[in-house]
Protein backbone atom coordinates (compact mmCIF):
# COMPACT_ATOMS: atom_id res chain seq x y z
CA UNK A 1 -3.00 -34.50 13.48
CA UNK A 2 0.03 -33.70 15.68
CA UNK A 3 2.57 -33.09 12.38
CA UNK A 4 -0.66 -31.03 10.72
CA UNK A 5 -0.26 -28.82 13.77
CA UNK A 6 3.59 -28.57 13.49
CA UNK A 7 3.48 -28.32 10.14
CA UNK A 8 1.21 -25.10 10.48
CA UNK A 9 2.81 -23.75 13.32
CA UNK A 10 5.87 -23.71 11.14
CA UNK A 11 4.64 -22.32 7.97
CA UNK A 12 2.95 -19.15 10.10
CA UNK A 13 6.36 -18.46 12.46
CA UNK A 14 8.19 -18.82 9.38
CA UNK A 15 6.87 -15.46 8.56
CA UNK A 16 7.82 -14.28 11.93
CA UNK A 17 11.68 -15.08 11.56
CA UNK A 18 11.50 -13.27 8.54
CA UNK A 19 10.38 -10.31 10.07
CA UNK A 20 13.25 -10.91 13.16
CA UNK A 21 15.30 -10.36 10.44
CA UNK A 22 14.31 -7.82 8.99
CA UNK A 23 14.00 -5.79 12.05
CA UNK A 24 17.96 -6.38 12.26
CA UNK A 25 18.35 -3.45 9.42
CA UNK A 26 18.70 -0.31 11.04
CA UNK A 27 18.83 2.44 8.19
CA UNK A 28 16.17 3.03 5.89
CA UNK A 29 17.35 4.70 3.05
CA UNK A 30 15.03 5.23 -0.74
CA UNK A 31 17.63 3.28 -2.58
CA UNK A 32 17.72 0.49 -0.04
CA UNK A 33 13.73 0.48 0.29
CA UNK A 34 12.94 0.45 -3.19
CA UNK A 35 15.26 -2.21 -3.85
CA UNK A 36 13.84 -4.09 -0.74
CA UNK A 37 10.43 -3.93 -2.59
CA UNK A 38 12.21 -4.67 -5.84
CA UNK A 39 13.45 -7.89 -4.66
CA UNK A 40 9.73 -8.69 -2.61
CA UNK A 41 8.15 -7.81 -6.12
CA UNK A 42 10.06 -10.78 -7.47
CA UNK A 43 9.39 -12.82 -4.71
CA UNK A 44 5.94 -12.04 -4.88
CA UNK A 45 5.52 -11.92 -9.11
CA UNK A 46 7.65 -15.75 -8.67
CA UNK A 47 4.97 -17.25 -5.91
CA UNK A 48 1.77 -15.68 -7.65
CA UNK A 49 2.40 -17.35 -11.74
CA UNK A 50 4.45 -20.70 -9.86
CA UNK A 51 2.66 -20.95 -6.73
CA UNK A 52 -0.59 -20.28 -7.51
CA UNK A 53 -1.64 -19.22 -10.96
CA UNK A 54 -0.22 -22.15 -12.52
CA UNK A 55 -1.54 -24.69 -9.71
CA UNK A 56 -5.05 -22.87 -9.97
CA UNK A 57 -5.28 -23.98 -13.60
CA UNK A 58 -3.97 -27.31 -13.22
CA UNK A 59 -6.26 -27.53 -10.02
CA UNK A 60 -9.59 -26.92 -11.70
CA UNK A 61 -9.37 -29.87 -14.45
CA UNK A 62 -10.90 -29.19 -17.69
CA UNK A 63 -12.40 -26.02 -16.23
CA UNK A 64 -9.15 -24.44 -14.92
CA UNK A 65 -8.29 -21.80 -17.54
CA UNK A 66 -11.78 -20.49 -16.65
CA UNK A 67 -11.70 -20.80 -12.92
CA UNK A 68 -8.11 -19.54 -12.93
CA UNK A 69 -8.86 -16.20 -14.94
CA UNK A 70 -11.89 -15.14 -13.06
CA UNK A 71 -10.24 -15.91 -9.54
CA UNK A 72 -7.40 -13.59 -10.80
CA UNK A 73 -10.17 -10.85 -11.68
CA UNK A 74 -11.73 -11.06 -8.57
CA UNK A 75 -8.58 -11.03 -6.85
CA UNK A 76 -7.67 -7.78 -8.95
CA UNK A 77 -11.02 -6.36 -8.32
CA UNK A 78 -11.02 -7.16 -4.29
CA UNK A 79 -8.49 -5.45 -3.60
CA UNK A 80 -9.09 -2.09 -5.66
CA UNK A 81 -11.78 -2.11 -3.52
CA UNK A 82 -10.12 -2.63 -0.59
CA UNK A 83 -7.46 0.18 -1.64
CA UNK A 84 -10.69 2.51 -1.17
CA UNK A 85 -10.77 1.42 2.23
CA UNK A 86 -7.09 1.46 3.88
CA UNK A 87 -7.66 4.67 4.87
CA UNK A 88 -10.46 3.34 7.52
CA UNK A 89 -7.49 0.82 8.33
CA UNK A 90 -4.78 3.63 10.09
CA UNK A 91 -5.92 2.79 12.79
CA UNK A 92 -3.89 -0.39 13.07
CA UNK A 93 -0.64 1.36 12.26
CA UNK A 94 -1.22 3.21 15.51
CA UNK A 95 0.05 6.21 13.16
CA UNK A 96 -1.55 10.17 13.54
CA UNK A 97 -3.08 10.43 10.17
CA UNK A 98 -4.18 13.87 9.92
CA UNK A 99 -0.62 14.87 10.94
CA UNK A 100 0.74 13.89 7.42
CA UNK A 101 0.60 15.63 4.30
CA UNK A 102 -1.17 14.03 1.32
CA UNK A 103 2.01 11.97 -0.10
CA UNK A 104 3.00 10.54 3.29
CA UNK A 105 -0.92 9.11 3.42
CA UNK A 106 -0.18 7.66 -0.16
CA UNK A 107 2.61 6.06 1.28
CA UNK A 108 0.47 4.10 4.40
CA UNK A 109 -1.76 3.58 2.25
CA UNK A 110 0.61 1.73 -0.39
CA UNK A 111 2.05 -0.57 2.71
CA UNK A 112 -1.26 -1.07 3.96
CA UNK A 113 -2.24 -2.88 0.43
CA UNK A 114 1.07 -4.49 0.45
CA UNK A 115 0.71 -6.25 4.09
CA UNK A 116 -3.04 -7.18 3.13
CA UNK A 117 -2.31 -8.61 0.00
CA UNK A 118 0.66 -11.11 1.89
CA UNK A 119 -1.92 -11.83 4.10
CA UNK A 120 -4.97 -12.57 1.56
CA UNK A 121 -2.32 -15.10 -0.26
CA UNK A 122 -1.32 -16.83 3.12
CA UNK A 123 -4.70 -18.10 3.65
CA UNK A 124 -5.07 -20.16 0.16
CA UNK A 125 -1.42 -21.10 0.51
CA UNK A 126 -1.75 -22.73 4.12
CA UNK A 127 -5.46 -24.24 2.40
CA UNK A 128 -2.78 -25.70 0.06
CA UNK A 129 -0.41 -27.12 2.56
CA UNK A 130 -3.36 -28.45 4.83
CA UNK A 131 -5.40 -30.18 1.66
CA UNK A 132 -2.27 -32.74 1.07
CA UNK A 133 -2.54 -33.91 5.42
CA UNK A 134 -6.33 -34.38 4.44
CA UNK A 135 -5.86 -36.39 1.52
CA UNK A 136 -3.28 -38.32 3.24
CA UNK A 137 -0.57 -37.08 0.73
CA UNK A 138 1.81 -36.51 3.37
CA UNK A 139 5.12 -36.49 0.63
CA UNK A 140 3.47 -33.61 -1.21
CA UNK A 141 1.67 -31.57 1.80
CA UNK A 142 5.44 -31.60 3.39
CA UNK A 143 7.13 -30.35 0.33
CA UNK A 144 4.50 -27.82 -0.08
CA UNK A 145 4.88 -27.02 3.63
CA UNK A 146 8.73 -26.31 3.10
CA UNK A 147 7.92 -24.28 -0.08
CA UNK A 148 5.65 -22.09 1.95
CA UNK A 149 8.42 -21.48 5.01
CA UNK A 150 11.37 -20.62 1.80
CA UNK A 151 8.97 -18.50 0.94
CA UNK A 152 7.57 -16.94 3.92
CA UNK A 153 10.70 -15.97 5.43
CA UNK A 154 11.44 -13.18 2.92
CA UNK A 155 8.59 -12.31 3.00
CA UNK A 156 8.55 -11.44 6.37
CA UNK A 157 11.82 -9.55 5.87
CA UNK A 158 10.43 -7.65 3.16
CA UNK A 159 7.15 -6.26 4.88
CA UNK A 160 9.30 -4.83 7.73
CA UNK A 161 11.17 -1.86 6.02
CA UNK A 162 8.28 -0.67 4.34
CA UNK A 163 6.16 -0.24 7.61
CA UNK A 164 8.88 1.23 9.36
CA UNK A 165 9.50 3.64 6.69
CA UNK A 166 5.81 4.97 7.18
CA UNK A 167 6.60 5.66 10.84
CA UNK A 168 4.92 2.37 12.15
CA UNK A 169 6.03 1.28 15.70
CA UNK A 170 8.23 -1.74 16.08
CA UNK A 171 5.68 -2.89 18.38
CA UNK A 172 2.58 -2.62 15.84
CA UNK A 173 5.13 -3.68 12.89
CA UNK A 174 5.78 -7.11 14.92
CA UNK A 175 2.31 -7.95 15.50
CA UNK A 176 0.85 -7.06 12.32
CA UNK A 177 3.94 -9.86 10.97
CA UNK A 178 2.37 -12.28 13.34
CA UNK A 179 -1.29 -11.87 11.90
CA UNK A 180 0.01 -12.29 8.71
CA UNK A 181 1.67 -15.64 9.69
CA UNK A 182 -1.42 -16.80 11.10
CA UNK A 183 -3.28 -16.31 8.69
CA UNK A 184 -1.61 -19.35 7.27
CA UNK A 185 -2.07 -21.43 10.44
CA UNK A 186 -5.62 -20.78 9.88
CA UNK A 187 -5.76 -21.90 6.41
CA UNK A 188 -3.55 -24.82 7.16
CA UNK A 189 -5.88 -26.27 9.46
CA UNK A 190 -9.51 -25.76 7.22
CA UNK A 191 -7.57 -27.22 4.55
CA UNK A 192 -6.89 -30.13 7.00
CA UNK A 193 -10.68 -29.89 8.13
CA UNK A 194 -12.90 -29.45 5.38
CA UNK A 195 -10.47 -31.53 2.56
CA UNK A 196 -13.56 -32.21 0.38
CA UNK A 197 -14.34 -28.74 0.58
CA UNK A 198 -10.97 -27.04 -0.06
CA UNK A 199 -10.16 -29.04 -3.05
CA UNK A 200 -13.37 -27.63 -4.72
CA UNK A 201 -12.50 -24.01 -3.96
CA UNK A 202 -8.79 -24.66 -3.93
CA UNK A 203 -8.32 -24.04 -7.54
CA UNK A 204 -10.51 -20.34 -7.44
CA UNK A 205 -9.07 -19.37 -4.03
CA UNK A 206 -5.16 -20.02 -5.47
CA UNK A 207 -6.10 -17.67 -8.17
CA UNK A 208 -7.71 -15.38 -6.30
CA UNK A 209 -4.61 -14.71 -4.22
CA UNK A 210 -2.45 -14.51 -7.44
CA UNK A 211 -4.70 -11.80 -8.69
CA UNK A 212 -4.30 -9.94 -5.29
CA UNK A 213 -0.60 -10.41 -5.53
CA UNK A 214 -0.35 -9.37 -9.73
CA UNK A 215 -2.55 -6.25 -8.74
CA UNK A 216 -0.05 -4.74 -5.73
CA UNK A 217 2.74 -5.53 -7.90
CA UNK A 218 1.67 -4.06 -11.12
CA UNK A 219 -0.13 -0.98 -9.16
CA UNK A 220 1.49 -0.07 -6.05
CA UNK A 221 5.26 -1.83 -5.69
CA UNK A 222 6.84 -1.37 -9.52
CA UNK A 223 5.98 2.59 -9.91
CA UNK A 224 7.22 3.14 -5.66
CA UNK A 225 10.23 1.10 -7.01
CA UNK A 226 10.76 3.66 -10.05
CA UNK A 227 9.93 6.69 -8.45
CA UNK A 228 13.37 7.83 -6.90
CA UNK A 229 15.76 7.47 -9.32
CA UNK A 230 16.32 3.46 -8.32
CA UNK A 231 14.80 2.09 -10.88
CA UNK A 232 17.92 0.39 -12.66
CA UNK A 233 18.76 -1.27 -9.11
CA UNK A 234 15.12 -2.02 -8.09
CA UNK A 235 14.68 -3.90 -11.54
CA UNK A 236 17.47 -6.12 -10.78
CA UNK A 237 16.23 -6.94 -7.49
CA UNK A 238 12.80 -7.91 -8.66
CA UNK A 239 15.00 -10.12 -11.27
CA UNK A 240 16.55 -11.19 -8.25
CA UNK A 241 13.77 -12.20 -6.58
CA UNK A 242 11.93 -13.78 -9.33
CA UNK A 243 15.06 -16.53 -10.19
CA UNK A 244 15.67 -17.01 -6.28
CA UNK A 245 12.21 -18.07 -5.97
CA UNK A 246 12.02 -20.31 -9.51
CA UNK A 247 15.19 -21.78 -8.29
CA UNK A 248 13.43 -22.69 -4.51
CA UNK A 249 10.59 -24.07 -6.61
CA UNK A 250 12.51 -26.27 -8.84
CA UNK A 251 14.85 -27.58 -6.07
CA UNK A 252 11.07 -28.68 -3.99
């Protein structure tokens, strides 16, 4: 129990340090943000078909093709939905609203979807990490444990910028990187829990996450990535992002 603890202790600061990091880049600029989000866009388009679209399927047995589309649909679907409802969600970014003109809402809007949707796939990851303690498959549950922190940390680099860019305190920018992180303690431990559970919705939930992430990518981060005159660069950095993460994968 002690090492499931650590283990999800590290998995949820390992989004943390990313976001230290992150906080060490001072200047904001289009170019560097939308390659920033280029680059996360790989990272995120990498952990969604590797991570979790491609476990979902081989998770749900002769079933999984099924499971593993409609998760991905519901996914999709969630989170249009909850795109309807960031704007009753300012409130956490501690940012005056009605002081901004109609693009600059857009814009916290856009981050808004892009924080929830890391946090959404935290919770089925850490699930993952926590269902290999509970099955006593401690080789696999540490090596999807490291995956998870490789992961994570740029991650949490990536979801700074944007937030600060939408005039989001440091303060509120921090914390909001710790719920994320969380998150994943959280779903490391019911994994650990409820292991006869989890592995029954394990293969749904995975998917469902992957359609969160395919959705923000597809409908929020590649057109803000193309929009300024980047889109050469931002390309690149998705690329980027995309190999760096197969490569992480393969070397696990």
């Amino acid at each position: 129990m002690k090492l499931v603890i650590l283990t999800a202790i590290g998995v949820g600061m390992s989004t943390v340090i990313g976001s230290i990091i992150g906080f060490a880049i001072k200047r904001i600029s289009h170019k560097f943000n939308d390659v920033v989000l280029g680059f996360a866009a790989g990272v995120m388009l990498a952990a969604a078909i590797i991570g979790l679209i491609i476990p979902s399927i081989e998770e749900g047995g002769n079933y999984g093709i099924v499971i593993t589309a409609v998760g991905i649909l519901v996914g999709a679907l969630f989170l249009n939905i909850a795109d309807k409802l960031t704007p009753h969600l300012h409130s956490l970014t501690g940012v005056d609203i009605d002081g901004h003109d109609s693009e600059s809402k857009n814009n916290i809007n856009r981050v808004l979807l892009f924080v929830m949707a890391i946090a959404i796939h935290n919770f089925p990851e850490g699930i993952a990490a926590g269902v290999g303690f509970g099955s006593d498959d401690i080789g696999n549950a540490l090596s999807v444990a490291l995956g998870i922190v490789l992961q994570n940390i740029p991650e949490g680099m990536i979801m700074v910028a944007p937030m600060l860019s939408v005039g989001i305190s440091k303060k509120r920018t921090f914390l909001i990187a710790i719920f994320t992180g969380m998150v994943e303690v959280v779903g490391t431990l019911f994994g650990y829990a409820a292991v006869s559970v989890a592995t029954i919705i394990l293969p749904f939930a995975l998917a469902f996450a992957g359609g969160t992430m395919l959705y923000v990518i597809s409908d929020e981060m590649i057109p803000e990535t193309h929009s300024h005159g980047y889109e050469r660069a931002a390309t690149y950095a998705l690329l980027i992002g995309f190999i760096l993460m197969m490569i992480m994968d393969h070397c696990i």
